[in-house]
ModelCIF file with pLDDT and N, C-alpha, C, O atoms, coordinates in Angstrom:
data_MODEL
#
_entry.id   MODEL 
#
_entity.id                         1 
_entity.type                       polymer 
_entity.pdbx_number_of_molecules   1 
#
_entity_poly.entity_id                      1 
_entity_poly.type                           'polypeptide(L)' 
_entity_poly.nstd_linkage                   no 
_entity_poly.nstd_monomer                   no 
_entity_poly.pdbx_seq_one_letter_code       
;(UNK)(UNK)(UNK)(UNK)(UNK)(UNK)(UNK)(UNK)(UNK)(UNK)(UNK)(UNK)(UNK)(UNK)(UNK)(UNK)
(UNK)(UNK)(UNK)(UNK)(UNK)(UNK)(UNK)(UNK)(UNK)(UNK)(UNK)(UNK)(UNK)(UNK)(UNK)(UNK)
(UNK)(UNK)(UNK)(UNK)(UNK)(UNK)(UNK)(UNK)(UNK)(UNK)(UNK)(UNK)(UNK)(UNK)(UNK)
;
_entity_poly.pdbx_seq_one_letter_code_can   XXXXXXXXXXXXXXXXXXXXXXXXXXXXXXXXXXXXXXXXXXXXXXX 
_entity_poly.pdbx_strand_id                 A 
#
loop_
_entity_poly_seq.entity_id 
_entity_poly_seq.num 
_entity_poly_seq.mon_id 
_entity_poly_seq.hetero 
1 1  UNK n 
1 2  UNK n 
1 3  UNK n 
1 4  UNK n 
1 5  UNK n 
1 6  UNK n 
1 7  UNK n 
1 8  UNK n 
1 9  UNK n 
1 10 UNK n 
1 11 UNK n 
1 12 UNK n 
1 13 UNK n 
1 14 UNK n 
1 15 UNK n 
1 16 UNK n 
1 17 UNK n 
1 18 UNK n 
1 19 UNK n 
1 20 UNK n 
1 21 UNK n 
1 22 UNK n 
1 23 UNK n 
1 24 UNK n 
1 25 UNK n 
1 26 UNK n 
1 27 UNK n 
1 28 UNK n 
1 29 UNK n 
1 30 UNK n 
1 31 UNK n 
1 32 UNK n 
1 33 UNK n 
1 34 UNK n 
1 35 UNK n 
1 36 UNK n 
1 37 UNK n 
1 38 UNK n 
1 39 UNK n 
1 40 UNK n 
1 41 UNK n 
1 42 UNK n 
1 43 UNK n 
1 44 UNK n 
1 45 UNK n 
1 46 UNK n 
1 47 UNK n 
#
_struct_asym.id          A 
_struct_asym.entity_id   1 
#
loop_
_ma_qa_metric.id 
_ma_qa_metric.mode 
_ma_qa_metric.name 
_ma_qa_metric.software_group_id 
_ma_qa_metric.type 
1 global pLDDT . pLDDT 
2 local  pLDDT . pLDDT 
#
_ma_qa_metric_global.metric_id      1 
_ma_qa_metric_global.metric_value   94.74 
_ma_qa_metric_global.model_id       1 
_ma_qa_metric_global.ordinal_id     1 
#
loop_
_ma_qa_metric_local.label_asym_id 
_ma_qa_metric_local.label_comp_id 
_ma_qa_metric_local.label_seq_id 
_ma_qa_metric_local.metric_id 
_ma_qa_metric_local.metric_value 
_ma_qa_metric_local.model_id 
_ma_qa_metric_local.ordinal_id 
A UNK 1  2 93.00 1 1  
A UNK 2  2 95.00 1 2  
A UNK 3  2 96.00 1 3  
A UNK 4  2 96.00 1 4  
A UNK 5  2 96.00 1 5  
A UNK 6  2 98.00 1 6  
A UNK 7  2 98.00 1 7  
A UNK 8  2 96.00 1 8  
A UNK 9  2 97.00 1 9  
A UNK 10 2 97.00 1 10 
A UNK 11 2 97.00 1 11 
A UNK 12 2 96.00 1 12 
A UNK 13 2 97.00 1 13 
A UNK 14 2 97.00 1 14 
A UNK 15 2 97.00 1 15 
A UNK 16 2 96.00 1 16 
A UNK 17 2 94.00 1 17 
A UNK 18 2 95.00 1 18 
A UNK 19 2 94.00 1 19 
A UNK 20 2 95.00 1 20 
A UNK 21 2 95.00 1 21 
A UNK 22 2 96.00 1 22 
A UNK 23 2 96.00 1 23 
A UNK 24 2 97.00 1 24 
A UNK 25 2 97.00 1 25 
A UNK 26 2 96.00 1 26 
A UNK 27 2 95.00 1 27 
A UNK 28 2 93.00 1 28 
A UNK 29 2 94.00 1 29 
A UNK 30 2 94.00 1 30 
A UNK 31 2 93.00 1 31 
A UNK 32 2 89.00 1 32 
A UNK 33 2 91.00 1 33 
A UNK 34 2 95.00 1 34 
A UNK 35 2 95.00 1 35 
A UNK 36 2 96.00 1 36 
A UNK 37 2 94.00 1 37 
A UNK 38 2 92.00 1 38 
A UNK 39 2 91.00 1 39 
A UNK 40 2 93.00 1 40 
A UNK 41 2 94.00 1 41 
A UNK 42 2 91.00 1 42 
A UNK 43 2 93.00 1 43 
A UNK 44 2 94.00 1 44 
A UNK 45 2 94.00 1 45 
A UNK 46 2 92.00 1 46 
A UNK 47 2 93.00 1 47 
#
loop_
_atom_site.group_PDB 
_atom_site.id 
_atom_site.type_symbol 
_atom_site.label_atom_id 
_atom_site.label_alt_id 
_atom_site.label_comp_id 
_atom_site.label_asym_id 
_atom_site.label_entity_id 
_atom_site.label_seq_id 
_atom_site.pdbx_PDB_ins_code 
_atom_site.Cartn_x 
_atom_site.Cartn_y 
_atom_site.Cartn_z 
_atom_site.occupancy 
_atom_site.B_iso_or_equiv 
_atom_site.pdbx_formal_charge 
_atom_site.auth_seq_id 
_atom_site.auth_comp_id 
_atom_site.auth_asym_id 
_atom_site.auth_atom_id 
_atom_site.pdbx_PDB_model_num 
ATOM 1   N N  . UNK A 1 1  ? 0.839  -1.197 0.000   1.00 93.00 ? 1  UNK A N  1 
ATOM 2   C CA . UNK A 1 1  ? 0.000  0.000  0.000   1.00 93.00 ? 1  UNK A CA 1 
ATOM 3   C C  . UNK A 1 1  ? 0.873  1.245  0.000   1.00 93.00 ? 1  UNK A C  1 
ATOM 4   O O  . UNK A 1 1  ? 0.394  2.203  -0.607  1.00 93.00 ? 1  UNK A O  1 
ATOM 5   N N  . UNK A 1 2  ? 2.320  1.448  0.688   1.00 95.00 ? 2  UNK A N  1 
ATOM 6   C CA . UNK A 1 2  ? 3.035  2.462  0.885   1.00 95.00 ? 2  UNK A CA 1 
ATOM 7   C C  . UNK A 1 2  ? 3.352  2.606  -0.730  1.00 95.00 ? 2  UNK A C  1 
ATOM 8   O O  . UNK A 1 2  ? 3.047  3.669  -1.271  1.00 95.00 ? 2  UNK A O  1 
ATOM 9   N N  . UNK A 1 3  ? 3.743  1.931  -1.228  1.00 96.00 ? 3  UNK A N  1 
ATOM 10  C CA . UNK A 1 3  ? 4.284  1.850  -2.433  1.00 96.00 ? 3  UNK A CA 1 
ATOM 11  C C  . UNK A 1 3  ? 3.324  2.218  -3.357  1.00 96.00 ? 3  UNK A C  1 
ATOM 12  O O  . UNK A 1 3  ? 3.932  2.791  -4.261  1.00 96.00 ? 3  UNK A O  1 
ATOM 13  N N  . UNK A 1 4  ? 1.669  2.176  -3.701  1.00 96.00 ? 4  UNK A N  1 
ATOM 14  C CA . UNK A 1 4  ? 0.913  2.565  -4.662  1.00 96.00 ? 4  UNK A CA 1 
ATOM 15  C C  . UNK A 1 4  ? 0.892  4.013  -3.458  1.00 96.00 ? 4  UNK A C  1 
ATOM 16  O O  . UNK A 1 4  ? 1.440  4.954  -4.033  1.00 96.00 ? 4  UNK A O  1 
ATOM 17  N N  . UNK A 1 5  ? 0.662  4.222  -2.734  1.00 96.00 ? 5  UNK A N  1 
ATOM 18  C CA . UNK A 1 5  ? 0.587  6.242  -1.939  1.00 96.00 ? 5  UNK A CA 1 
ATOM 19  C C  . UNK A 1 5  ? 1.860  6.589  -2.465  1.00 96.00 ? 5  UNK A C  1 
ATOM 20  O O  . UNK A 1 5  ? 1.830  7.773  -2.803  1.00 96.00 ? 5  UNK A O  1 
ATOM 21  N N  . UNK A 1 6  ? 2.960  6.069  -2.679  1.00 98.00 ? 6  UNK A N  1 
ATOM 22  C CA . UNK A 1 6  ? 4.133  7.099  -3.081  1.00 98.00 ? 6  UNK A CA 1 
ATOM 23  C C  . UNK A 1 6  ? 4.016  7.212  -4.491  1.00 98.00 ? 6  UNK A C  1 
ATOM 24  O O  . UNK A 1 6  ? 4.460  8.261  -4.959  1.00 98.00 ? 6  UNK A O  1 
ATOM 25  N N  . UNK A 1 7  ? 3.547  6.422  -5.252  1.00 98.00 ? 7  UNK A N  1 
ATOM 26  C CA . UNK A 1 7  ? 3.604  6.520  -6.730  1.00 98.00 ? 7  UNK A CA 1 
ATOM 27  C C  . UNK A 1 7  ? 2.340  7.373  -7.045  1.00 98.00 ? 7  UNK A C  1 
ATOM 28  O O  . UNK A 1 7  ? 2.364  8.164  -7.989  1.00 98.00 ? 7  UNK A O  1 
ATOM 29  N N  . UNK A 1 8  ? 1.544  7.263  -6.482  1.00 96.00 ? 8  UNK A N  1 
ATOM 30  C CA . UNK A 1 8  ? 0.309  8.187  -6.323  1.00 96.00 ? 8  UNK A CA 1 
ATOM 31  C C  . UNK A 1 8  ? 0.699  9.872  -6.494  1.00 96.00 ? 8  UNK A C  1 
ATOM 32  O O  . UNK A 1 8  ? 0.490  10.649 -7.427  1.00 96.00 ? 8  UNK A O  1 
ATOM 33  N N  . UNK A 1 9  ? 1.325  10.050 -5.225  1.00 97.00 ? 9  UNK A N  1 
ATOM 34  C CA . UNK A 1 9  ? 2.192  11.076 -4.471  1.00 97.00 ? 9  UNK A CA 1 
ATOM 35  C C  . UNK A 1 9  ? 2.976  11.656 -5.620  1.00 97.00 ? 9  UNK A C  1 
ATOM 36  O O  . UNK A 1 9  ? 2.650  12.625 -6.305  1.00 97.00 ? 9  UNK A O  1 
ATOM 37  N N  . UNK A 1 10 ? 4.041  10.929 -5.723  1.00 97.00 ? 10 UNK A N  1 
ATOM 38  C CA . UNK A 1 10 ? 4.445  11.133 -7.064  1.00 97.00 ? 10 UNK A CA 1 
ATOM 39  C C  . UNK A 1 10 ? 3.714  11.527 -8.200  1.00 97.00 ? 10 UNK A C  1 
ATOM 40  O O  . UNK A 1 10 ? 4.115  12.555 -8.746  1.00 97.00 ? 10 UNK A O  1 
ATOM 41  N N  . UNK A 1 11 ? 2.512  10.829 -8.801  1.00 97.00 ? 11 UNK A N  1 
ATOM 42  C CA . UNK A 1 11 ? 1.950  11.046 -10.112 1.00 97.00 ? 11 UNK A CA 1 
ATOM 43  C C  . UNK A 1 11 ? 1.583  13.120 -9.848  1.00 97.00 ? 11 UNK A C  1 
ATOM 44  O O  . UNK A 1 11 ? 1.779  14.146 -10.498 1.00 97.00 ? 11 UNK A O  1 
ATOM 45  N N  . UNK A 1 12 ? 1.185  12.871 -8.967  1.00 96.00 ? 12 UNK A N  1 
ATOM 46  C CA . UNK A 1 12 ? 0.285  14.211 -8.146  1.00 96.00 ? 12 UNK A CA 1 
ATOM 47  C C  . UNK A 1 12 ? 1.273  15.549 -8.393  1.00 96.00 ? 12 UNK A C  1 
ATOM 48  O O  . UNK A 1 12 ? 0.942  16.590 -8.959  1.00 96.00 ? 12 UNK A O  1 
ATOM 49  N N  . UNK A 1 13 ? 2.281  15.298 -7.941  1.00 97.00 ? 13 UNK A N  1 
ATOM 50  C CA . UNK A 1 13 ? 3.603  16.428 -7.981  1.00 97.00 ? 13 UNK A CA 1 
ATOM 51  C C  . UNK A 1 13 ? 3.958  16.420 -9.346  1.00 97.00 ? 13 UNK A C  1 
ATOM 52  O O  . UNK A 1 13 ? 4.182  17.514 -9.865  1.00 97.00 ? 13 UNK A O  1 
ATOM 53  N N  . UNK A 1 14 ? 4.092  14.974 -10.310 1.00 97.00 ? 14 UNK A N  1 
ATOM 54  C CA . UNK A 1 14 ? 4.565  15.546 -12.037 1.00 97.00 ? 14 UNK A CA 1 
ATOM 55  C C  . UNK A 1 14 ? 3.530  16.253 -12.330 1.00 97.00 ? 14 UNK A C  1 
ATOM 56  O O  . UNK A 1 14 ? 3.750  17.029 -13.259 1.00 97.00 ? 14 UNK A O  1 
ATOM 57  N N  . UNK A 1 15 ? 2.074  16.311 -11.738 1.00 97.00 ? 15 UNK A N  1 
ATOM 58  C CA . UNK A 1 15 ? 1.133  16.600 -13.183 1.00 97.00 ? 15 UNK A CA 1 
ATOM 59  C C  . UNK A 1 15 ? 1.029  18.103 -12.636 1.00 97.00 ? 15 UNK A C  1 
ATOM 60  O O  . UNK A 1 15 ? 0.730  18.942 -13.485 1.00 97.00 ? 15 UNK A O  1 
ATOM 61  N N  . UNK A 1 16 ? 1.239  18.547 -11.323 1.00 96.00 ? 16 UNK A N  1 
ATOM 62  C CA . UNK A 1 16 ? 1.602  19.792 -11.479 1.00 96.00 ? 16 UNK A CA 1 
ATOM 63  C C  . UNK A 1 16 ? 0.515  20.550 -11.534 1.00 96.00 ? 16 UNK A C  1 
ATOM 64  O O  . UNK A 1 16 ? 0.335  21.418 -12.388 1.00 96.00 ? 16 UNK A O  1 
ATOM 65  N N  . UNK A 1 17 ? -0.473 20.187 -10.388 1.00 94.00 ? 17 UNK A N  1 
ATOM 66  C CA . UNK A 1 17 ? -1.908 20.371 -10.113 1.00 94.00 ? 17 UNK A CA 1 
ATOM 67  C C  . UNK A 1 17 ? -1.819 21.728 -8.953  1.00 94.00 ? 17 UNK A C  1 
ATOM 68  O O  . UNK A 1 17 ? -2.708 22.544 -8.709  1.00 94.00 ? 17 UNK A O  1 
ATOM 69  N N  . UNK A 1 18 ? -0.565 21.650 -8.415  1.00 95.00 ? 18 UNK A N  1 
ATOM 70  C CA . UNK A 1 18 ? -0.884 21.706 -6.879  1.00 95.00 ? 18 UNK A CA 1 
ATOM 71  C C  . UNK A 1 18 ? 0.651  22.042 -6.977  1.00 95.00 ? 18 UNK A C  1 
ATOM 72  O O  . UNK A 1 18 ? 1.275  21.691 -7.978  1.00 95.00 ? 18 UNK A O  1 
ATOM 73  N N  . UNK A 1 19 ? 1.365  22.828 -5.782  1.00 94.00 ? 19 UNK A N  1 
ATOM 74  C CA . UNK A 1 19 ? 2.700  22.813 -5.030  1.00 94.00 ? 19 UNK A CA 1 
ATOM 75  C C  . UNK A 1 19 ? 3.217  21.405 -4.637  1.00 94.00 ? 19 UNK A C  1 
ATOM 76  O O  . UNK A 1 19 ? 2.579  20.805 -3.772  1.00 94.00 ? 19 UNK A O  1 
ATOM 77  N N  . UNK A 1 20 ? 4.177  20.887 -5.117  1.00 95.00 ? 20 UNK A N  1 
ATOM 78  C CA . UNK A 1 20 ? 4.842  19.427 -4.776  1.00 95.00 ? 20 UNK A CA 1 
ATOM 79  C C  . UNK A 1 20 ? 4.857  19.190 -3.112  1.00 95.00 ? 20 UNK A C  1 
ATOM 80  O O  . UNK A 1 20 ? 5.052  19.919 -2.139  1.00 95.00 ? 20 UNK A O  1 
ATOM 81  N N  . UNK A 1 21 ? 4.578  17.916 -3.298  1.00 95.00 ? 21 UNK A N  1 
ATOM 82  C CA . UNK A 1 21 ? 4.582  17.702 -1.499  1.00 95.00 ? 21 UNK A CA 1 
ATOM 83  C C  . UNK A 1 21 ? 5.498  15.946 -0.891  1.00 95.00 ? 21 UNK A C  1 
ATOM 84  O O  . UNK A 1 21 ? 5.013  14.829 -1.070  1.00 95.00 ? 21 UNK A O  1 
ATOM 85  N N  . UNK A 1 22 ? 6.235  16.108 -0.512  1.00 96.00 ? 22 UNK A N  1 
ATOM 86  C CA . UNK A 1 22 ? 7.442  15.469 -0.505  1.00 96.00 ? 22 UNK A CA 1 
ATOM 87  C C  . UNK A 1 22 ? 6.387  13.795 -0.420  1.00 96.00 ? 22 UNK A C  1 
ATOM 88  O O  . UNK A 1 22 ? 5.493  13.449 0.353   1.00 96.00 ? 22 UNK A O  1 
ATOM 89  N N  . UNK A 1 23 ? 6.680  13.483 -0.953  1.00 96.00 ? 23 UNK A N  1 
ATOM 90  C CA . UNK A 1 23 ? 5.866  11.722 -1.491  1.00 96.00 ? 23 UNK A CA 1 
ATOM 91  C C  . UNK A 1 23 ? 6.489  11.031 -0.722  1.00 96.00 ? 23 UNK A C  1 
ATOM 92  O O  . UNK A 1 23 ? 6.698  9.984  -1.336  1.00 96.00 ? 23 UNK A O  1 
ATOM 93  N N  . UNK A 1 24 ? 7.009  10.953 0.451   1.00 97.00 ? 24 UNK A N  1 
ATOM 94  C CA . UNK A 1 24 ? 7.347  9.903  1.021   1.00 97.00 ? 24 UNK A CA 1 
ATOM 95  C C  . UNK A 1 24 ? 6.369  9.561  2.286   1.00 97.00 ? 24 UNK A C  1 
ATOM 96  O O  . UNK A 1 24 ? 5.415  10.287 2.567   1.00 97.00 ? 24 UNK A O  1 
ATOM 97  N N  . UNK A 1 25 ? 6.706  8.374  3.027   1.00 97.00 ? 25 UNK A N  1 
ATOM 98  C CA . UNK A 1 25 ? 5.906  7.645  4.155   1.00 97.00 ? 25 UNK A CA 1 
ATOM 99  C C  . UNK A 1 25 ? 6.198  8.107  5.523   1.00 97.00 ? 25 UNK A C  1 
ATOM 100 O O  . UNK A 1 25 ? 7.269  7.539  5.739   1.00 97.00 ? 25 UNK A O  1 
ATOM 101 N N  . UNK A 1 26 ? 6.006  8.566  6.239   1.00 96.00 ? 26 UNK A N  1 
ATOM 102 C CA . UNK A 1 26 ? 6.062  8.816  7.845   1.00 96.00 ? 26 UNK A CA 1 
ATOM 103 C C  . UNK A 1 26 ? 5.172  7.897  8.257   1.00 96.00 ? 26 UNK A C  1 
ATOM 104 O O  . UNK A 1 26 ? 4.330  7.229  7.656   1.00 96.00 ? 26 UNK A O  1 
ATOM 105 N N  . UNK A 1 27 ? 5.606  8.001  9.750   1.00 95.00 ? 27 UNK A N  1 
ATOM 106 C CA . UNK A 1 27 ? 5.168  7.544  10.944  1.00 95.00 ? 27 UNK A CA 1 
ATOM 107 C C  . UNK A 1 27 ? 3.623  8.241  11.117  1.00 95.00 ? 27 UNK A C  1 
ATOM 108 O O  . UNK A 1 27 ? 3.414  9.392  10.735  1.00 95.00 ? 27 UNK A O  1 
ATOM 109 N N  . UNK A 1 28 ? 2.527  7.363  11.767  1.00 93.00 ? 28 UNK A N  1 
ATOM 110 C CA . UNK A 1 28 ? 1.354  7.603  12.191  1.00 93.00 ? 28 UNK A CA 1 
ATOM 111 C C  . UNK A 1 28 ? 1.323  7.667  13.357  1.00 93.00 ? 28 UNK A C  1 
ATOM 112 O O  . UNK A 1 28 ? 1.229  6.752  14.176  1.00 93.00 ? 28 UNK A O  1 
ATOM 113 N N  . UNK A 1 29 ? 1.425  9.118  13.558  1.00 94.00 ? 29 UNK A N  1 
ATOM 114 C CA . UNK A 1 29 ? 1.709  9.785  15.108  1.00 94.00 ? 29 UNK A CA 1 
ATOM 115 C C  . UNK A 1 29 ? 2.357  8.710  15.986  1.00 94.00 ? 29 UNK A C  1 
ATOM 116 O O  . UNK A 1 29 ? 3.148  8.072  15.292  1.00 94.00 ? 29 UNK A O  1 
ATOM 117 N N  . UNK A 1 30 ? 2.319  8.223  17.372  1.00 94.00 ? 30 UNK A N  1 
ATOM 118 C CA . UNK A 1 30 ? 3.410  7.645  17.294  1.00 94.00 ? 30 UNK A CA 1 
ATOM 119 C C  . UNK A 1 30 ? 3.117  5.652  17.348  1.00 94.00 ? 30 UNK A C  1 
ATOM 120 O O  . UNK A 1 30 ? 3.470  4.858  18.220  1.00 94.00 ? 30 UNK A O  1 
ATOM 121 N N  . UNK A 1 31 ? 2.275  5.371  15.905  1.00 93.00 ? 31 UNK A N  1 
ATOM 122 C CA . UNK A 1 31 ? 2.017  4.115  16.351  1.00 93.00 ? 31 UNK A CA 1 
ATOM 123 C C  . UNK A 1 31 ? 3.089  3.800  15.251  1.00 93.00 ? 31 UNK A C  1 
ATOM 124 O O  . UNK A 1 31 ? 3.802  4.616  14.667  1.00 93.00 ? 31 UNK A O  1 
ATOM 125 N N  . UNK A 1 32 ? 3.040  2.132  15.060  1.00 89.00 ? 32 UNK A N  1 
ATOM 126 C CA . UNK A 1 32 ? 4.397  1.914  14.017  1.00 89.00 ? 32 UNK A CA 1 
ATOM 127 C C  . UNK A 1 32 ? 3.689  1.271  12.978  1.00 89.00 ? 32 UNK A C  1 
ATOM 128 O O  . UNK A 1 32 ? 3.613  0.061  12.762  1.00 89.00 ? 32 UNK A O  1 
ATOM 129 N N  . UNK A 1 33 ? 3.065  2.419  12.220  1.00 91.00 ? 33 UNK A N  1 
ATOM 130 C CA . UNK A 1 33 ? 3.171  2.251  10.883  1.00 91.00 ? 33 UNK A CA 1 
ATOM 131 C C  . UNK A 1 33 ? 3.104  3.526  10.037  1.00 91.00 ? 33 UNK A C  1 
ATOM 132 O O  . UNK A 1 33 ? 2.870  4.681  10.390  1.00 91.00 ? 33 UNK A O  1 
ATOM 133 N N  . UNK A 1 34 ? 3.403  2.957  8.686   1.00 95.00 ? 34 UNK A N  1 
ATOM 134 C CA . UNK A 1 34 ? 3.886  4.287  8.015   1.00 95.00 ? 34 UNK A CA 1 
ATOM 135 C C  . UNK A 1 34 ? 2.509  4.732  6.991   1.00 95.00 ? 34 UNK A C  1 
ATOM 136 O O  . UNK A 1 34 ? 1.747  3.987  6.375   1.00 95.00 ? 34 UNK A O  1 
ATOM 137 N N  . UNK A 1 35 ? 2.523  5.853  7.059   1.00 95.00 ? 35 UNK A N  1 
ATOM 138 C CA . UNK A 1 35 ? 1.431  6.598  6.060   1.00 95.00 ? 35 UNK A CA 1 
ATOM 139 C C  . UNK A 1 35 ? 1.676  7.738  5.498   1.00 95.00 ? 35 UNK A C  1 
ATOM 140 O O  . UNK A 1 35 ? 2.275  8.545  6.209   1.00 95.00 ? 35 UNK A O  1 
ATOM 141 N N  . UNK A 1 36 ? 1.262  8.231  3.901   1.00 96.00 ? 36 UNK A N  1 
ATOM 142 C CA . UNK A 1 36 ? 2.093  8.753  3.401   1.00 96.00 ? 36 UNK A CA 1 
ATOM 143 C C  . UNK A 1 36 ? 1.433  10.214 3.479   1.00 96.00 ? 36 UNK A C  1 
ATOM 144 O O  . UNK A 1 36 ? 1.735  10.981 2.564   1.00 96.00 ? 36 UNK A O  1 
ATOM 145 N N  . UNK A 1 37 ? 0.393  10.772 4.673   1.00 94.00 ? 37 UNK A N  1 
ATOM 146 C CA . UNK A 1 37 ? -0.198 11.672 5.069   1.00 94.00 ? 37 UNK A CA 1 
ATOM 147 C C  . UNK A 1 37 ? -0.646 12.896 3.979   1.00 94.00 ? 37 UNK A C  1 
ATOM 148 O O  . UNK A 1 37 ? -0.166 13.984 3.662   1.00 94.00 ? 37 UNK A O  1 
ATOM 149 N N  . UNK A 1 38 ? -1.890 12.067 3.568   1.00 92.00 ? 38 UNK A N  1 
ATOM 150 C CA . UNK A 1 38 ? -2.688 12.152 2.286   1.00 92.00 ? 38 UNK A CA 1 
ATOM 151 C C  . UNK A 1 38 ? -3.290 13.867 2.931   1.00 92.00 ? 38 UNK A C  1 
ATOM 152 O O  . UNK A 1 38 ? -3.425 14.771 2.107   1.00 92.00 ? 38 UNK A O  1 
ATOM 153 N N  . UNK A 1 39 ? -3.468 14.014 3.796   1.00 91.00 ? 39 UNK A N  1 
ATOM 154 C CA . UNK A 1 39 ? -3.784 15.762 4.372   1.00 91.00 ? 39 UNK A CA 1 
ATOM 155 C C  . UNK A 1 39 ? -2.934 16.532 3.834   1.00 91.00 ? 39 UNK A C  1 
ATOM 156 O O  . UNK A 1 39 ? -3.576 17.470 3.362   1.00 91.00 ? 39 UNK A O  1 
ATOM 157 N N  . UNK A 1 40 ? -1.813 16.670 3.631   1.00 93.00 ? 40 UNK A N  1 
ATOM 158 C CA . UNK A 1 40 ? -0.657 17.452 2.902   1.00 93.00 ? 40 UNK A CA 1 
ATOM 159 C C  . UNK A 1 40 ? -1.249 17.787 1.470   1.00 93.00 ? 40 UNK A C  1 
ATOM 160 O O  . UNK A 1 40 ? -1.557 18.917 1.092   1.00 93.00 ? 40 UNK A O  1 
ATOM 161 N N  . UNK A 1 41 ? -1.379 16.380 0.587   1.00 94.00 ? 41 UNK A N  1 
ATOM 162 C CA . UNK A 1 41 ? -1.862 16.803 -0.521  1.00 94.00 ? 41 UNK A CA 1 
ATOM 163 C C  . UNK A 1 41 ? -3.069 17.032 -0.896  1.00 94.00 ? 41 UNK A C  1 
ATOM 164 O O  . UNK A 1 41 ? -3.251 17.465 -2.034  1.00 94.00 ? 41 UNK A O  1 
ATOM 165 N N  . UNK A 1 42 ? -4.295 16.767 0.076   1.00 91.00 ? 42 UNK A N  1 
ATOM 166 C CA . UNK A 1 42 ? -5.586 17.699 -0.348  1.00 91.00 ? 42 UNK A CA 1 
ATOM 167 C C  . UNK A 1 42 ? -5.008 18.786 -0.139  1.00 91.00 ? 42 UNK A C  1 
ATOM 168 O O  . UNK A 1 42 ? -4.846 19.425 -1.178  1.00 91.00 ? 42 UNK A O  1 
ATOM 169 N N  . UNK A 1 43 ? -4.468 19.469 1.149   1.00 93.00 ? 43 UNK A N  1 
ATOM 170 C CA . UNK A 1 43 ? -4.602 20.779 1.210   1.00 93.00 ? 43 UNK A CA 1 
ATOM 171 C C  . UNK A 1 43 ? -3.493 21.449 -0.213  1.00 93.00 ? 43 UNK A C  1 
ATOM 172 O O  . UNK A 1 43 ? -3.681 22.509 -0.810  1.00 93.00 ? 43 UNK A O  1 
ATOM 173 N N  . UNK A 1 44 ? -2.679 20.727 -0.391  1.00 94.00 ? 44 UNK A N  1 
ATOM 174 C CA . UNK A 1 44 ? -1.857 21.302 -1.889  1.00 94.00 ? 44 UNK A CA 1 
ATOM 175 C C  . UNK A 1 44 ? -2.793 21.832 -2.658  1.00 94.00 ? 44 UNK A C  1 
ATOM 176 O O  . UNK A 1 44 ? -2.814 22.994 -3.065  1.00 94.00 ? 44 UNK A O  1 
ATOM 177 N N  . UNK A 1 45 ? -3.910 20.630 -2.955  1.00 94.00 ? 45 UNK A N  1 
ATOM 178 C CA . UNK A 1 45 ? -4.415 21.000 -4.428  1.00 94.00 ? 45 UNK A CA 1 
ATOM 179 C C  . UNK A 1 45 ? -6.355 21.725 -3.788  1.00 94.00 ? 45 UNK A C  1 
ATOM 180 O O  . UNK A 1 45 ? -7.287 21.996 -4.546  1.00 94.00 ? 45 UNK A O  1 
ATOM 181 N N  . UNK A 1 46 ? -6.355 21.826 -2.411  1.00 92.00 ? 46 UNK A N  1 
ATOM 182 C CA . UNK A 1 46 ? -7.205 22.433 -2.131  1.00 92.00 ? 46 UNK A CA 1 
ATOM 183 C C  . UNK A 1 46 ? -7.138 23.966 -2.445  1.00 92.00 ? 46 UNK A C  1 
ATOM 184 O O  . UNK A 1 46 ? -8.007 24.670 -2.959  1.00 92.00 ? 46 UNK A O  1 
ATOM 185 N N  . UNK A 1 47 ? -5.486 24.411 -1.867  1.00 93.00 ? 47 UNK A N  1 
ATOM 186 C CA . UNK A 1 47 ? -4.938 26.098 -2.118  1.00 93.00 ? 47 UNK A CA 1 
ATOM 187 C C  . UNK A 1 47 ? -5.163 26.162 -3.681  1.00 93.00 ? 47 UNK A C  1 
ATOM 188 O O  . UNK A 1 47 ? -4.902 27.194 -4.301  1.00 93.00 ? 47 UNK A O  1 
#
């Protein structure tokens, strides 16, 4: 799943909709798993 959100992430920043927003996976506050905190890029292509 990390891997289709970063390529996602990615597609999102080439097509150049929105301000680029670093496509990688963080931590989910502090449990242990990673998410690629899909809030960043609504609000990109919300502005």
């Amino acid at each position: 799943l990390g891997a289709a959100l970063v390529a996602t992430a990615r597609r999102q920043n080439e097509l150049g909709l929105a301000p680029a927003s670093d496509p990688t996976l963080r931590p989910y506050f502090d449990r242990p798993y990673l998410v690629i905190g899909a809030g960043r890029f609504a609000a990109a292509l919300r502005s």
